[in-house]
PDB file of N, CA and C in Angstrom:
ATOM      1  N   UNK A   1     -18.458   8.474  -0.947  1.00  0.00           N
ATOM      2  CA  UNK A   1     -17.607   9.649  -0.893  1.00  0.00           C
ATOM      3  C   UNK A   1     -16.232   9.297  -1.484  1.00  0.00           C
ATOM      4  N   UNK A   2     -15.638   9.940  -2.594  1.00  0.00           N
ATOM      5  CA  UNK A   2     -14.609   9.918  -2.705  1.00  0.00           C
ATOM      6  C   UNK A   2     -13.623  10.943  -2.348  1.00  0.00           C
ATOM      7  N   UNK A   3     -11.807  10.726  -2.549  1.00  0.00           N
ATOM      8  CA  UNK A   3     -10.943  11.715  -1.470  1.00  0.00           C
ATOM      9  C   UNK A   3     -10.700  12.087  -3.019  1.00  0.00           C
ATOM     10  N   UNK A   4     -10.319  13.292  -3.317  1.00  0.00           N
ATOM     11  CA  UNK A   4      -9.754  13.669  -4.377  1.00  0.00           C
ATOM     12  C   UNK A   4      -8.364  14.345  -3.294  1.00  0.00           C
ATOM     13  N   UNK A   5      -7.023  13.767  -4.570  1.00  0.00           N
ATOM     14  CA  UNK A   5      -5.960  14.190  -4.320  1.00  0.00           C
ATOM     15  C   UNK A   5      -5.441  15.621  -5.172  1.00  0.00           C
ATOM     16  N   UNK A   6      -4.110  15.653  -4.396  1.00  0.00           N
ATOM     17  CA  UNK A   6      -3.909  17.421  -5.088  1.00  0.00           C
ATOM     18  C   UNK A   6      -2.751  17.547  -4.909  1.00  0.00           C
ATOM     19  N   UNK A   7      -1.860  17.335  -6.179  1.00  0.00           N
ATOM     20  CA  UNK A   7      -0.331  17.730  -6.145  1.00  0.00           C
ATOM     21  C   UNK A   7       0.379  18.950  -7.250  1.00  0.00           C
ATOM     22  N   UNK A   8       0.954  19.337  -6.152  1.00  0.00           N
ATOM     23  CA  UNK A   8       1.829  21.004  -6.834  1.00  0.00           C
ATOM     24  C   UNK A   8       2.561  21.079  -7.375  1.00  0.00           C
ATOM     25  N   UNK A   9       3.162  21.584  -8.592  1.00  0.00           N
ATOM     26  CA  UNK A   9       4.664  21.356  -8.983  1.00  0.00           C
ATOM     27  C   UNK A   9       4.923  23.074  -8.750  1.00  0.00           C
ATOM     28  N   UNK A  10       5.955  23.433  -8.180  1.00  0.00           N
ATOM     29  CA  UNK A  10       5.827  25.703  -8.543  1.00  0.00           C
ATOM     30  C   UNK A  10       7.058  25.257  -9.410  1.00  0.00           C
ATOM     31  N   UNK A  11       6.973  26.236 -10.424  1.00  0.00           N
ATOM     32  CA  UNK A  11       8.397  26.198 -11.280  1.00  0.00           C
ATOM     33  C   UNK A  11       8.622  27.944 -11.510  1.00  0.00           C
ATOM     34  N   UNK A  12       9.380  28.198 -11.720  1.00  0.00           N
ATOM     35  CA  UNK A  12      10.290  29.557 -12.043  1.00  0.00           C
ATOM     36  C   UNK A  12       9.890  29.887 -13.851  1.00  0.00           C
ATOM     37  N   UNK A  13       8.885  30.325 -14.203  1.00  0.00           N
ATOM     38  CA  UNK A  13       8.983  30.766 -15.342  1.00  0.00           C
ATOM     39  C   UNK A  13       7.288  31.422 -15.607  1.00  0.00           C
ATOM     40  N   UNK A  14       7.489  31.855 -16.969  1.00  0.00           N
ATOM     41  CA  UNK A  14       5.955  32.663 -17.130  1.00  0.00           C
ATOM     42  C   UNK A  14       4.712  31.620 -17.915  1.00  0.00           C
ATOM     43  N   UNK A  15       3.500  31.781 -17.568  1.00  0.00           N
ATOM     44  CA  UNK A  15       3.228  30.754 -18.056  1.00  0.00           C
ATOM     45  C   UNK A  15       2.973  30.399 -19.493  1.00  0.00           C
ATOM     46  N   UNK A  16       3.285  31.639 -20.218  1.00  0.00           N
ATOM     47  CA  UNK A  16       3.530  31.379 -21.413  1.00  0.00           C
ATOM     48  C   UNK A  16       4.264  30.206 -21.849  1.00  0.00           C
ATOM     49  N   UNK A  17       5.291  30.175 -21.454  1.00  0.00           N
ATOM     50  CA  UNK A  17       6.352  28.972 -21.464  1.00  0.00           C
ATOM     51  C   UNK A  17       6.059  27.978 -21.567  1.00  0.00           C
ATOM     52  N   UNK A  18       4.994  27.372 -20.536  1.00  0.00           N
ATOM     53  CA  UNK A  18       4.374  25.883 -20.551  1.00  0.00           C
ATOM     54  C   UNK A  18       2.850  26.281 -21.374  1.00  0.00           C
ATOM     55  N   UNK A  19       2.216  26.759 -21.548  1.00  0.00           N
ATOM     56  CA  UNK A  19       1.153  26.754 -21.738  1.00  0.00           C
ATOM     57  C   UNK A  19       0.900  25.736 -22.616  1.00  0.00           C
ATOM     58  N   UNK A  20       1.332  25.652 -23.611  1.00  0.00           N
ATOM     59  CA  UNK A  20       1.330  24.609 -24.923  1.00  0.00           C
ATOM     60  C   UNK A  20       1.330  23.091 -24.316  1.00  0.00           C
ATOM     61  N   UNK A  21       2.542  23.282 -23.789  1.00  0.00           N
ATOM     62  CA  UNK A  21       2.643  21.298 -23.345  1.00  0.00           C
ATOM     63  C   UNK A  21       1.543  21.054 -22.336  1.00  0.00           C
ATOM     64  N   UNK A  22       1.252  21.821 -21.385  1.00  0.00           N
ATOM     65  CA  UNK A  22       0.243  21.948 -20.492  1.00  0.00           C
ATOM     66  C   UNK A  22      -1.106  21.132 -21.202  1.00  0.00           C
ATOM     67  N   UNK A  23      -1.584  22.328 -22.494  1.00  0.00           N
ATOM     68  CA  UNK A  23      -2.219  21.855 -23.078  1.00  0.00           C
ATOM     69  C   UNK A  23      -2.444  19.991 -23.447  1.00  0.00           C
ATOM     70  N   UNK A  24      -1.382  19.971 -24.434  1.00  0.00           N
ATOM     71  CA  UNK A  24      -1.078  18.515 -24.124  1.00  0.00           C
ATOM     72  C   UNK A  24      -1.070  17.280 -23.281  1.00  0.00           C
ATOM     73  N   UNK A  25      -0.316  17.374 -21.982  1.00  0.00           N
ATOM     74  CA  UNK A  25      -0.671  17.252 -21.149  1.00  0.00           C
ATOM     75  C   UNK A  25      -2.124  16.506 -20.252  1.00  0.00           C
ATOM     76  N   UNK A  26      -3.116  17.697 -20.284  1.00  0.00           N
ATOM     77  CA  UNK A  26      -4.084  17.994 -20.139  1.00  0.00           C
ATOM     78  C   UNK A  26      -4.951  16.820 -20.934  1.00  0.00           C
ATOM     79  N   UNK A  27      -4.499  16.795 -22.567  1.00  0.00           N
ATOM     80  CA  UNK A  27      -5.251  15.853 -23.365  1.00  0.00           C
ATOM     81  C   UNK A  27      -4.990  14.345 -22.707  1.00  0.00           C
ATOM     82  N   UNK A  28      -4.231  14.241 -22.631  1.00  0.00           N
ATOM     83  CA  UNK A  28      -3.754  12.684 -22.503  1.00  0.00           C
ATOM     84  C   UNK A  28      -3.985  12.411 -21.364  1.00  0.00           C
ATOM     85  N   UNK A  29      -4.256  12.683 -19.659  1.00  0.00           N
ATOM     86  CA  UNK A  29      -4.824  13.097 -18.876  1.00  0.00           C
ATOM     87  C   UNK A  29      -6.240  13.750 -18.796  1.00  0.00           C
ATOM     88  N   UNK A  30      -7.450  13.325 -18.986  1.00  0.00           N
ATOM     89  CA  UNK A  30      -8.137  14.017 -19.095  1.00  0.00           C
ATOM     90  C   UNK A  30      -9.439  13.577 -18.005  1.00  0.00           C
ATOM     91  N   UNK A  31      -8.741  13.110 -17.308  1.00  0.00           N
ATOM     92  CA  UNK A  31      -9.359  12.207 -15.952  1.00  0.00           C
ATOM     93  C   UNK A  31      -8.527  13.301 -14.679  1.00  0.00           C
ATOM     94  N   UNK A  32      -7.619  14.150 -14.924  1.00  0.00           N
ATOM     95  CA  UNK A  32      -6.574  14.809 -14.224  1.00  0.00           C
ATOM     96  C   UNK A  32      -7.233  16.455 -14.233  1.00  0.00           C
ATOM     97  N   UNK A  33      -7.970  16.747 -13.361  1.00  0.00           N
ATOM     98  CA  UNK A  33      -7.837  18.771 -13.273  1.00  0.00           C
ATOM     99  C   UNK A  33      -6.359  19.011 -13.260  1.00  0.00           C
ATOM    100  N   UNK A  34      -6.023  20.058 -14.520  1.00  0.00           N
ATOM    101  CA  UNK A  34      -5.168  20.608 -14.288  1.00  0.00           C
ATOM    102  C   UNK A  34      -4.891  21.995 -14.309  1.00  0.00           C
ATOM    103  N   UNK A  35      -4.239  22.587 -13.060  1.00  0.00           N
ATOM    104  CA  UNK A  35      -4.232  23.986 -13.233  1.00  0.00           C
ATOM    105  C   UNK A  35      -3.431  25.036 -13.482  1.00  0.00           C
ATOM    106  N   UNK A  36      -2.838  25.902 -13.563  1.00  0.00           N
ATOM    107  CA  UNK A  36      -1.835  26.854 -13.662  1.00  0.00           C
ATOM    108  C   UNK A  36      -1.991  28.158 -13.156  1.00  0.00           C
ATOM    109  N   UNK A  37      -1.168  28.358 -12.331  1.00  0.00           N
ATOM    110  CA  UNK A  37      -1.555  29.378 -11.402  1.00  0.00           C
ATOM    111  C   UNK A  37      -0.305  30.638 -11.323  1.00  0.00           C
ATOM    112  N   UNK A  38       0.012  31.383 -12.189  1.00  0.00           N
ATOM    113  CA  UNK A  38       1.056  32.448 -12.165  1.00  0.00           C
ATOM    114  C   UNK A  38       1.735  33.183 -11.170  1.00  0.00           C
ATOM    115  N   UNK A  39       2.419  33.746 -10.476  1.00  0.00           N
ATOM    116  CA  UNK A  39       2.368  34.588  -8.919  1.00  0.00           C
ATOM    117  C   UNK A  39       3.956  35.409  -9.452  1.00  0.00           C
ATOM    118  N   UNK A  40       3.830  36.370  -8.646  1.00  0.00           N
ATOM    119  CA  UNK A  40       4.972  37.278  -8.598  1.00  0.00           C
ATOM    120  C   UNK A  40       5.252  37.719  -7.317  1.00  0.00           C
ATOM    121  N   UNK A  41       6.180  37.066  -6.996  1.00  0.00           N
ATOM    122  CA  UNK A  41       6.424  37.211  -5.109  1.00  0.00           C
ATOM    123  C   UNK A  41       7.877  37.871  -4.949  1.00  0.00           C
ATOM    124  N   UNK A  42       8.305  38.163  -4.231  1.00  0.00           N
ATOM    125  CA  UNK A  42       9.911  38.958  -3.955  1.00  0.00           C
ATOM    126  C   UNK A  42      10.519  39.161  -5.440  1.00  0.00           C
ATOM    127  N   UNK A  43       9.516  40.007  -6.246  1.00  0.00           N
ATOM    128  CA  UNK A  43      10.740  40.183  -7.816  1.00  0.00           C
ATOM    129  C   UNK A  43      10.778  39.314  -8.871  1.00  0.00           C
ATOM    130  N   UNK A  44      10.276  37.736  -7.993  1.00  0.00           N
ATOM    131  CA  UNK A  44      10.386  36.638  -9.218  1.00  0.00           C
ATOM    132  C   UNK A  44       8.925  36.648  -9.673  1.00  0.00           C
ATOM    133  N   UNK A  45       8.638  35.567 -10.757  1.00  0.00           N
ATOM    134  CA  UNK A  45       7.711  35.393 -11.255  1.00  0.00           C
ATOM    135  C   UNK A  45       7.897  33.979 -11.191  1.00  0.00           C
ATOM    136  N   UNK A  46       7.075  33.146 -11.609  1.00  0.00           N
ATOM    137  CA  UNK A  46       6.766  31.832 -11.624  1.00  0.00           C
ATOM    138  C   UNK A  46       5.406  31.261 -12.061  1.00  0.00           C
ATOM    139  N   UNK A  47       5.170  29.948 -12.016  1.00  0.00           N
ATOM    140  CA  UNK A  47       3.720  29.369 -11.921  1.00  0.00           C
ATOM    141  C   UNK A  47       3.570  28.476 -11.010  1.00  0.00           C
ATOM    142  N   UNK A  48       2.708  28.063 -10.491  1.00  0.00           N
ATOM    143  CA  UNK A  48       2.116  27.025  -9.684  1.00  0.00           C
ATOM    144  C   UNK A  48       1.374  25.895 -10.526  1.00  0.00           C
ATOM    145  N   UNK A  49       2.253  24.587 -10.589  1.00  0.00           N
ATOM    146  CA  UNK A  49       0.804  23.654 -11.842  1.00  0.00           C
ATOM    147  C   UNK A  49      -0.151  23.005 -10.735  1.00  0.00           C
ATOM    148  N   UNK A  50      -1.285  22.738 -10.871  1.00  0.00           N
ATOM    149  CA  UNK A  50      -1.657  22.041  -9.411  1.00  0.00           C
ATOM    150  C   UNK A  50      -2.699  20.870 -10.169  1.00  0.00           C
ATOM    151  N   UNK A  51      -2.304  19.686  -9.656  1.00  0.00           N
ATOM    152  CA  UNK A  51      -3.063  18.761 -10.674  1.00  0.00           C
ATOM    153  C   UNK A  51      -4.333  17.883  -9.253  1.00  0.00           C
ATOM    154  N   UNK A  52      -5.663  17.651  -9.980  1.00  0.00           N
ATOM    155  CA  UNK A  52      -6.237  17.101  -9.098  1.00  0.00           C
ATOM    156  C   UNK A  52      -6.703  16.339  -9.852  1.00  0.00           C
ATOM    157  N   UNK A  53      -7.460  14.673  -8.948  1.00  0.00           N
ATOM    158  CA  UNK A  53      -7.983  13.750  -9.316  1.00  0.00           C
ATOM    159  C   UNK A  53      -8.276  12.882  -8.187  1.00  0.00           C
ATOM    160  N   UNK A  54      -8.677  11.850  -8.156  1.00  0.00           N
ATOM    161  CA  UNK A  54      -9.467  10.471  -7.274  1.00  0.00           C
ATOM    162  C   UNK A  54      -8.379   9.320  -7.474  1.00  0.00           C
ATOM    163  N   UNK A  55      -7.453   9.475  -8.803  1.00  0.00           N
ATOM    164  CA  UNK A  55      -6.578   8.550  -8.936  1.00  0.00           C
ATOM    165  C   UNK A  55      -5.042   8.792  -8.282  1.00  0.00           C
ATOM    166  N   UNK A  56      -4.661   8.289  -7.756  1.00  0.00           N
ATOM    167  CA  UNK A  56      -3.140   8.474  -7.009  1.00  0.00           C
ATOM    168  C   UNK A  56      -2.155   7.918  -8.593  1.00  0.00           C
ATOM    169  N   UNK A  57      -2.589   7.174  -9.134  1.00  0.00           N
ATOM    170  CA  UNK A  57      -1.745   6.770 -10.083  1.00  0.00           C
ATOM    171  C   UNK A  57      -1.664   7.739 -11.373  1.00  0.00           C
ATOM    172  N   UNK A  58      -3.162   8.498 -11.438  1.00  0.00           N
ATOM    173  CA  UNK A  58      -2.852   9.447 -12.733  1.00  0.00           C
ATOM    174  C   UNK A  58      -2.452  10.574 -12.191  1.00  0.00           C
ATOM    175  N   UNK A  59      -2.516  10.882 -11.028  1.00  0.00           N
ATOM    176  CA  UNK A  59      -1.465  12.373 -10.455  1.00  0.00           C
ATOM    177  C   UNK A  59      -0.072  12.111 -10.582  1.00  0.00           C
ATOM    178  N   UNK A  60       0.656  10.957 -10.288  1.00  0.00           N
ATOM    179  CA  UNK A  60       1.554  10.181 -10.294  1.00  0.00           C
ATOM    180  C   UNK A  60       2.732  10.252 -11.887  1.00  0.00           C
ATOM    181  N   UNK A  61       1.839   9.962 -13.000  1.00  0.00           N
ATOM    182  CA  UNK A  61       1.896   9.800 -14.071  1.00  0.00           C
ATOM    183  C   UNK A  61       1.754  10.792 -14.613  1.00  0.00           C
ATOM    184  N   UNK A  62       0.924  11.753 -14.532  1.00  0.00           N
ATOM    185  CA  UNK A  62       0.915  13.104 -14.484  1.00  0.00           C
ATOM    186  C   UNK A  62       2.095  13.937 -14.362  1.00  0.00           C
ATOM    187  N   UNK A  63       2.446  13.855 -12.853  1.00  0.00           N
ATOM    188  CA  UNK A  63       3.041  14.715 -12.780  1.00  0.00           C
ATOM    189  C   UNK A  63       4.825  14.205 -13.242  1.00  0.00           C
ATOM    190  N   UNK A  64       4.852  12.947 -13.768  1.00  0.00           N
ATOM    191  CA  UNK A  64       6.248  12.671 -14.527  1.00  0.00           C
ATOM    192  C   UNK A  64       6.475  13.515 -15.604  1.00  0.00           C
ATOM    193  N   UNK A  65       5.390  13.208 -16.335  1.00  0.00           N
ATOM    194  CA  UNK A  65       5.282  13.649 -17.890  1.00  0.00           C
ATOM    195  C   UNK A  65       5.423  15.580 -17.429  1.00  0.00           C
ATOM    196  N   UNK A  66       4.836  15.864 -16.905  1.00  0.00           N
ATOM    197  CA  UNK A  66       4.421  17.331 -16.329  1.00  0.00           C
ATOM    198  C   UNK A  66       6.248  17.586 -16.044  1.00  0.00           C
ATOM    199  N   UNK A  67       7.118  17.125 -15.225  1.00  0.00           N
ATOM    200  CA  UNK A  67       8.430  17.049 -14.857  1.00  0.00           C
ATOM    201  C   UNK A  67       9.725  16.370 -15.922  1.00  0.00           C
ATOM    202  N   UNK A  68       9.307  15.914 -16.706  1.00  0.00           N
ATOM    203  CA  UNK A  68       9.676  15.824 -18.035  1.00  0.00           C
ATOM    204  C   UNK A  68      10.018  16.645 -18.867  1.00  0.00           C
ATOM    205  N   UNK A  69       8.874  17.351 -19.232  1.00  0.00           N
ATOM    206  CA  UNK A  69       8.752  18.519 -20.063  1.00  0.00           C
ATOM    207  C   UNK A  69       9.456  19.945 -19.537  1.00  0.00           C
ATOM    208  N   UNK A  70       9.395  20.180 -18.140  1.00  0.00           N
ATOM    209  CA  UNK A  70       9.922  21.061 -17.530  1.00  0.00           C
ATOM    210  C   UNK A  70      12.007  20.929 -17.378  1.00  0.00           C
ATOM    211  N   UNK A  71      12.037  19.966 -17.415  1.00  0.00           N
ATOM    212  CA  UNK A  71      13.686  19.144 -17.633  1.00  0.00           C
ATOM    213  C   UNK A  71      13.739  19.699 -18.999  1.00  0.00           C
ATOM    214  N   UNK A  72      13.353  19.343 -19.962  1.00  0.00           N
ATOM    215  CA  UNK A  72      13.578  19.490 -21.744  1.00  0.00           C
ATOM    216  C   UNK A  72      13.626  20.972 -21.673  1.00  0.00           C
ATOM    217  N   UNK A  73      12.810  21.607 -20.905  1.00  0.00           N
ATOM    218  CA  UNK A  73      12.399  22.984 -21.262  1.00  0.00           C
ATOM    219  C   UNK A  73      13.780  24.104 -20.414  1.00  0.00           C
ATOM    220  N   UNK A  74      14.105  23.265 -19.550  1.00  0.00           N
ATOM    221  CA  UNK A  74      15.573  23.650 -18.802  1.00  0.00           C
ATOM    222  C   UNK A  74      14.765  24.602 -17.570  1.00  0.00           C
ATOM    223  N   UNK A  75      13.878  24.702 -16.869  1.00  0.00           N
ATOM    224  CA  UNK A  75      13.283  24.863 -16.102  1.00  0.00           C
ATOM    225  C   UNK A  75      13.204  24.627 -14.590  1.00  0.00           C
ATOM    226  N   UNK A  76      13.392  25.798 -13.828  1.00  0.00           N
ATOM    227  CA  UNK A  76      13.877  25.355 -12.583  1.00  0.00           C
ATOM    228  C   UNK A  76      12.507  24.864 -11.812  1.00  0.00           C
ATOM    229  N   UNK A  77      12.692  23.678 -11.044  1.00  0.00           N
ATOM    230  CA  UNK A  77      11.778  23.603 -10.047  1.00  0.00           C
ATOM    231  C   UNK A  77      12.070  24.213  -8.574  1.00  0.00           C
ATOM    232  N   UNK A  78      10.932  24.891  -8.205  1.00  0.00           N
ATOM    233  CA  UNK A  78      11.036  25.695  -6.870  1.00  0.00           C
ATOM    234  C   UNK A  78      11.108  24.596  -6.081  1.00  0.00           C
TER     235      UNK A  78
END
């Protein structure tokens, strides 16, 4: 049996925005589920990224590069 892990990033924007690097992302990681999840709650909009895997180190690594791109992109994290 393995534990698969599961970490969230929510950020403030549409997912148009990331979709591309996501993509990317995604390639170079490809041992990593990654997801994107849109929501519109009190007026705002946002996404949810939600990354899963068995590795603690590629969620880890993941989610730098994932928090990287969101910094460059001037992107608020919730």
């Amino acid at each position: 049996m393995c534990l698969i892990l599961s970490k969230t990033i929510t950020i403030n924007t549409v997912e148009s925005e990331i979709a591309e690097s996501l993509e990317e992302i995604q390639k170079k990681y490809n041992k990593v589920e990654i997801g994107s999840y849109p929501f519109f709650k009190q007026g705002k909009v946002g996404v949810s990224i939600v990354m899963r895997a068995i590795d603690k180190n590629l969620i880890f690594n993941c989610e730098k590069d994932i928090k990287s791109f969101i910094k460059k992109k001037d992107i608020r994290i919730i």
